[in-house]
N, C-alpha and C. Protein backbone atom coordinates (compact mmCIF):
# COMPACT_ATOMS: atom_id res chain seq x y z
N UNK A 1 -13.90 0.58 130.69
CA UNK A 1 -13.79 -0.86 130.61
C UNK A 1 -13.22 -1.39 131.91
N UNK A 2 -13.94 -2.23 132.39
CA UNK A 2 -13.27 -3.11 133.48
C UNK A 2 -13.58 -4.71 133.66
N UNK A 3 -12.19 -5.22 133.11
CA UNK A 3 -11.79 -6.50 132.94
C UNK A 3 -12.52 -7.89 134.07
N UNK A 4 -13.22 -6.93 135.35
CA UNK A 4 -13.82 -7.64 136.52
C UNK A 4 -15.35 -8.30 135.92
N UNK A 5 -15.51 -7.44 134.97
CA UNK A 5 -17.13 -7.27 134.58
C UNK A 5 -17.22 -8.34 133.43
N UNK A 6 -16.77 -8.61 132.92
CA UNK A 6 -16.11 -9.15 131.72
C UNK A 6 -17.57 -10.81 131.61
N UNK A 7 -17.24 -11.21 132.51
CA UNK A 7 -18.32 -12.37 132.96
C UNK A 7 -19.53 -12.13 133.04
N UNK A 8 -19.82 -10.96 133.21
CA UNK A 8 -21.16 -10.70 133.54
C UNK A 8 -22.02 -10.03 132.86
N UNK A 9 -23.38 -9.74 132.99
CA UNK A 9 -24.27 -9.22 131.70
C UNK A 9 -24.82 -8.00 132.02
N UNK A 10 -25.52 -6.79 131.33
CA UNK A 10 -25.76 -5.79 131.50
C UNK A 10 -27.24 -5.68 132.73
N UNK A 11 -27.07 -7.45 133.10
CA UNK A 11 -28.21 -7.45 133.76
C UNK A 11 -27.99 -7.78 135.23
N UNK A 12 -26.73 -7.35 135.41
CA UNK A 12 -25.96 -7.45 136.77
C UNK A 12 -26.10 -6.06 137.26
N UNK A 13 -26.25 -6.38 138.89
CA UNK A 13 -25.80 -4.94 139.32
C UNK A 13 -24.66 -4.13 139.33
N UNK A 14 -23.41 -5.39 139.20
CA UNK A 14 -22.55 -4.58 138.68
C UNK A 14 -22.04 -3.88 137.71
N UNK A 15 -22.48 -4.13 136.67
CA UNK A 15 -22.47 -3.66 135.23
C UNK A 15 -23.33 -2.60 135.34
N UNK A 16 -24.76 -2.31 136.32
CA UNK A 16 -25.13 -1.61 135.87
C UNK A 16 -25.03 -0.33 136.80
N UNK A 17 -24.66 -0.63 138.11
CA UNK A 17 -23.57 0.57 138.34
C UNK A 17 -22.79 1.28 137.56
N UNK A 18 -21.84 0.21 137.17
CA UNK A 18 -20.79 0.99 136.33
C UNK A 18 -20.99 1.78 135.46
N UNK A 19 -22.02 1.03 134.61
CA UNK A 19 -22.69 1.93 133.61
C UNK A 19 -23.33 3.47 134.10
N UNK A 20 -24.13 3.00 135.18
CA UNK A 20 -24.80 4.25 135.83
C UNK A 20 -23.70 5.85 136.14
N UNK A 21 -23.05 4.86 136.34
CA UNK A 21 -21.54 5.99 136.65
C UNK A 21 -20.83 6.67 135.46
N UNK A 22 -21.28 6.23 134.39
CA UNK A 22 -20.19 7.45 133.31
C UNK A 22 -21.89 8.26 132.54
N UNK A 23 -21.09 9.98 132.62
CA UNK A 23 -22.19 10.46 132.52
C UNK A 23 -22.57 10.13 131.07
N UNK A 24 -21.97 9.95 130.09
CA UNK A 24 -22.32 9.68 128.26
C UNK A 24 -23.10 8.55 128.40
N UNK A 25 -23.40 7.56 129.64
CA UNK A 25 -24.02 6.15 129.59
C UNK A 25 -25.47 7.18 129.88
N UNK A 26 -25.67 7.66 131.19
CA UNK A 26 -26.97 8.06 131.39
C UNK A 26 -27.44 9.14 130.56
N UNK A 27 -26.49 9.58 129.76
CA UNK A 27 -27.37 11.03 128.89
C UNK A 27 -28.00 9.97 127.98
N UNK A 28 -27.53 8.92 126.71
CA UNK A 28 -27.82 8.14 125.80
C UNK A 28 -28.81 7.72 126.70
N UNK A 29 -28.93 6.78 127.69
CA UNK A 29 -30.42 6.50 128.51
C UNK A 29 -31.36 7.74 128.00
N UNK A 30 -31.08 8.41 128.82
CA UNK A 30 -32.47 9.73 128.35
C UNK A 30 -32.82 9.83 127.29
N UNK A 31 -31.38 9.84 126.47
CA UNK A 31 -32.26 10.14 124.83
C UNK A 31 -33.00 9.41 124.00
N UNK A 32 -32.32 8.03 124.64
CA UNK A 32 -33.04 7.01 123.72
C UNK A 32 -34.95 7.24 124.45
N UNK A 33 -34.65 7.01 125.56
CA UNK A 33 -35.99 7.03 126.69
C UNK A 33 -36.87 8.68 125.89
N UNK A 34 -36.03 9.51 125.54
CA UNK A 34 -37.01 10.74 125.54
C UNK A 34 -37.23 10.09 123.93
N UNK A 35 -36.90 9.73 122.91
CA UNK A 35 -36.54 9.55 121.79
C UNK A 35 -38.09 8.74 121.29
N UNK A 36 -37.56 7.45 122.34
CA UNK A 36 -39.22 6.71 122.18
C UNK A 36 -40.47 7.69 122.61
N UNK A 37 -40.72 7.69 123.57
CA UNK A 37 -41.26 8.06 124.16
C UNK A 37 -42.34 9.34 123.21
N UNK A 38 -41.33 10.11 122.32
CA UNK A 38 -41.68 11.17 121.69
C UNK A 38 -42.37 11.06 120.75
N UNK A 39 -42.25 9.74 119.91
CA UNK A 39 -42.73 8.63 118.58
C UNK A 39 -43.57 7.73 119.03
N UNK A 40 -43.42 7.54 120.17
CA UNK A 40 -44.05 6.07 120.52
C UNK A 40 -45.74 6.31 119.89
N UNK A 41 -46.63 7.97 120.63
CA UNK A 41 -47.79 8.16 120.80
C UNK A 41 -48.57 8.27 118.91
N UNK A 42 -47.51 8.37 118.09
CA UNK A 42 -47.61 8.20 116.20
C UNK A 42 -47.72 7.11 115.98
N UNK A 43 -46.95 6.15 116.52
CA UNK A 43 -47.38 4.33 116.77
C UNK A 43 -48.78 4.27 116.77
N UNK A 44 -49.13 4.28 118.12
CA UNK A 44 -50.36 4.20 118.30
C UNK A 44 -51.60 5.02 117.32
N UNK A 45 -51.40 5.99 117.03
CA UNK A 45 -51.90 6.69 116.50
C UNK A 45 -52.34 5.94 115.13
N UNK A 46 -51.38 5.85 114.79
CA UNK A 46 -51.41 5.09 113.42
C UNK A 46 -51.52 3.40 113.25
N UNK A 47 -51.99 3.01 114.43
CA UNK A 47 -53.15 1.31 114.93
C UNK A 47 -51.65 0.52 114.73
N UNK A 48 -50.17 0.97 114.78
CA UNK A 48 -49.54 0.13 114.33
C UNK A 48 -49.26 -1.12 116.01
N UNK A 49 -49.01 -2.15 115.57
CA UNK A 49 -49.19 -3.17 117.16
C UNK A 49 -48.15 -3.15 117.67
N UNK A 50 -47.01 -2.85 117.23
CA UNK A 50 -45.68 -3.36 117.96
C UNK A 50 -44.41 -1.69 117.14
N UNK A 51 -43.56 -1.38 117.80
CA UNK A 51 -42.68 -1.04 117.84
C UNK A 51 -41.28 -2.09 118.30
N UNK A 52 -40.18 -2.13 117.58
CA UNK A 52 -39.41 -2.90 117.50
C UNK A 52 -38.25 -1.83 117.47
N UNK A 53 -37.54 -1.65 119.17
CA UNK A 53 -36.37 -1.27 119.02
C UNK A 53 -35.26 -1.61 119.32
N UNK A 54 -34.32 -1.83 118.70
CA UNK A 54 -32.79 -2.87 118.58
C UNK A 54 -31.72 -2.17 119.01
N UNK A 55 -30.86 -2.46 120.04
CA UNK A 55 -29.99 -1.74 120.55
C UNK A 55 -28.34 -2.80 120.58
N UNK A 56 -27.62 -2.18 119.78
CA UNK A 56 -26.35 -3.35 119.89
C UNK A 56 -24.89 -2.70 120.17
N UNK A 57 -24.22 -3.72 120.68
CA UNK A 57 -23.02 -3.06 121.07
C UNK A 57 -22.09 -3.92 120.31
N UNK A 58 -20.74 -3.86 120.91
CA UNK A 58 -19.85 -5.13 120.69
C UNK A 58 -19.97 -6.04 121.33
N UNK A 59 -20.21 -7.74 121.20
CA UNK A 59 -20.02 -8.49 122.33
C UNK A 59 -21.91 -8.54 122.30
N UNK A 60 -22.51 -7.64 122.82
CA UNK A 60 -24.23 -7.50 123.15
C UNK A 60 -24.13 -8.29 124.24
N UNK A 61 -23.51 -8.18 125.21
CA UNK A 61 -23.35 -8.35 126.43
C UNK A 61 -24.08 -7.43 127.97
N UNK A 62 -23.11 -6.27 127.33
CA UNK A 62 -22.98 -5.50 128.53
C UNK A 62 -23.87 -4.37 128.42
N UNK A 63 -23.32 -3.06 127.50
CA UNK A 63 -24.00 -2.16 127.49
C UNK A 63 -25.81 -2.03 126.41
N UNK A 64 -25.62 -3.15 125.48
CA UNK A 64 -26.80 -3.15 124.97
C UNK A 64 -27.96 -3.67 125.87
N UNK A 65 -27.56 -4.86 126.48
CA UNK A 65 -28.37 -5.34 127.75
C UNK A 65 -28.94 -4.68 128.59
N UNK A 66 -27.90 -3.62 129.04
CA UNK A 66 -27.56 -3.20 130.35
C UNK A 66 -29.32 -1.96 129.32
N UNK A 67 -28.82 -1.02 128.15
CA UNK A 67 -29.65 -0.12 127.91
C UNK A 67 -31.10 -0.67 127.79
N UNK A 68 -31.25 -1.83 126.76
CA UNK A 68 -32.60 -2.63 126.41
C UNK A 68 -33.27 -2.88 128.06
N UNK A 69 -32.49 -3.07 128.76
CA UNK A 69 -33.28 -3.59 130.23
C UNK A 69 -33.74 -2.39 130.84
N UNK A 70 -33.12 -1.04 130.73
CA UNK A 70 -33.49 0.24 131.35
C UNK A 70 -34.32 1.11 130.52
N UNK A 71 -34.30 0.53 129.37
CA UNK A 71 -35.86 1.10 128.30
C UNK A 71 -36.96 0.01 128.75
N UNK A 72 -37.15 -0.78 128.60
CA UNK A 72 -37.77 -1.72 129.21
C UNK A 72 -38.50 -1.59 130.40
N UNK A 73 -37.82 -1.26 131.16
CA UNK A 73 -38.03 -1.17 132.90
C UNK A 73 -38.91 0.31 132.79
N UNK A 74 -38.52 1.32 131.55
CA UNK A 74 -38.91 2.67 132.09
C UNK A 74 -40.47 2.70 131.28
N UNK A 75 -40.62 1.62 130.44
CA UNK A 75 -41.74 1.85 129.46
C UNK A 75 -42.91 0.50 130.02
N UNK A 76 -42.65 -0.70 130.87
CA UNK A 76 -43.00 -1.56 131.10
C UNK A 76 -44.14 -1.05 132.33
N UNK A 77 -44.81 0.22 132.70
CA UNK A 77 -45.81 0.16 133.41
C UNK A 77 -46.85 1.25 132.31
N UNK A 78 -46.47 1.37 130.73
CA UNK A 78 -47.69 1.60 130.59
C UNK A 78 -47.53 0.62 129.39
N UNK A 79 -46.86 0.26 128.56
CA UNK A 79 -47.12 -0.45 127.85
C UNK A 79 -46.88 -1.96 127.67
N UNK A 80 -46.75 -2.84 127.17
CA UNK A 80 -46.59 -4.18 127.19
C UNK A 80 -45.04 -3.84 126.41
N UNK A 81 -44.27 -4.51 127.26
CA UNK A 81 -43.19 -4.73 126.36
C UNK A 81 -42.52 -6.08 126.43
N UNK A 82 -41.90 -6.61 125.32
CA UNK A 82 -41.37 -8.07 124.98
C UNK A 82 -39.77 -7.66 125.35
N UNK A 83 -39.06 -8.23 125.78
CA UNK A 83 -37.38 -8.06 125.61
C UNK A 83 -37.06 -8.81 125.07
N UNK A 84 -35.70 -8.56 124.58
CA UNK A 84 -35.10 -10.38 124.20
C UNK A 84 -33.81 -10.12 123.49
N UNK A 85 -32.73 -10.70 123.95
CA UNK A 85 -31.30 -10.32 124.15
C UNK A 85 -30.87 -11.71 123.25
N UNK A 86 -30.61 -10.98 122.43
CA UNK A 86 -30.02 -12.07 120.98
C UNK A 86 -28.73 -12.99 121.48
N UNK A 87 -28.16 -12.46 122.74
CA UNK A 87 -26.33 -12.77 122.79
C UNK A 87 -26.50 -13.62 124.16
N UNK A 88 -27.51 -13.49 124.39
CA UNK A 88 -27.85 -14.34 125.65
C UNK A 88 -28.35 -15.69 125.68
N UNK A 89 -28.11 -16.35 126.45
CA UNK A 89 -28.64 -18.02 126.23
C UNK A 89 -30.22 -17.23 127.16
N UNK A 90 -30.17 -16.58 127.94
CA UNK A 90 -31.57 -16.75 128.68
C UNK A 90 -32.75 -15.26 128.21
């Protein structure tokens, strides 16, 4: 936790440094990332149109942002993906 960050959203570079920096932040990245990724191709398989995955923290500020934007970013050149951050005005 750092009280500097406090203002800002998981969609800052600083937040997402920070995040980048503790290793339990980037293993959960992978897993969630290997997690989809592993299910995603049964989706399709099965004609379904949308997958809907929800990621929340306390606050849904920082680290849910910070993860939803880096699933997003890692799945957004083959598939269509929607974001949308419940805790956010934007």
């Amino acid at each position: 936790y750092d009280p500097a960050l406090r203002p800002l959203t998981g969609r800052d570079a600083a937040v997402a440094r920070f995040l980048d920096g503790q290793a339990e932040v980037r293993k959960m990245a992978a897993d969630i990332r290997r997690f989809v990724a592993e299910w995603l191709p049964c989706f399709v398989r099965d004609n379904r149109s949308y997958l809907t995955v929800a990621i929340g923290c306390t606050g849904g500020r920082h680290r849910s942002v910070y993860f939803a934007e880096n699933l997003a970013a890692h799945f957004r050149g083959s598939r269509g993906v929607l974001i949308r951050h419940r805790e956010l005005s934007t």
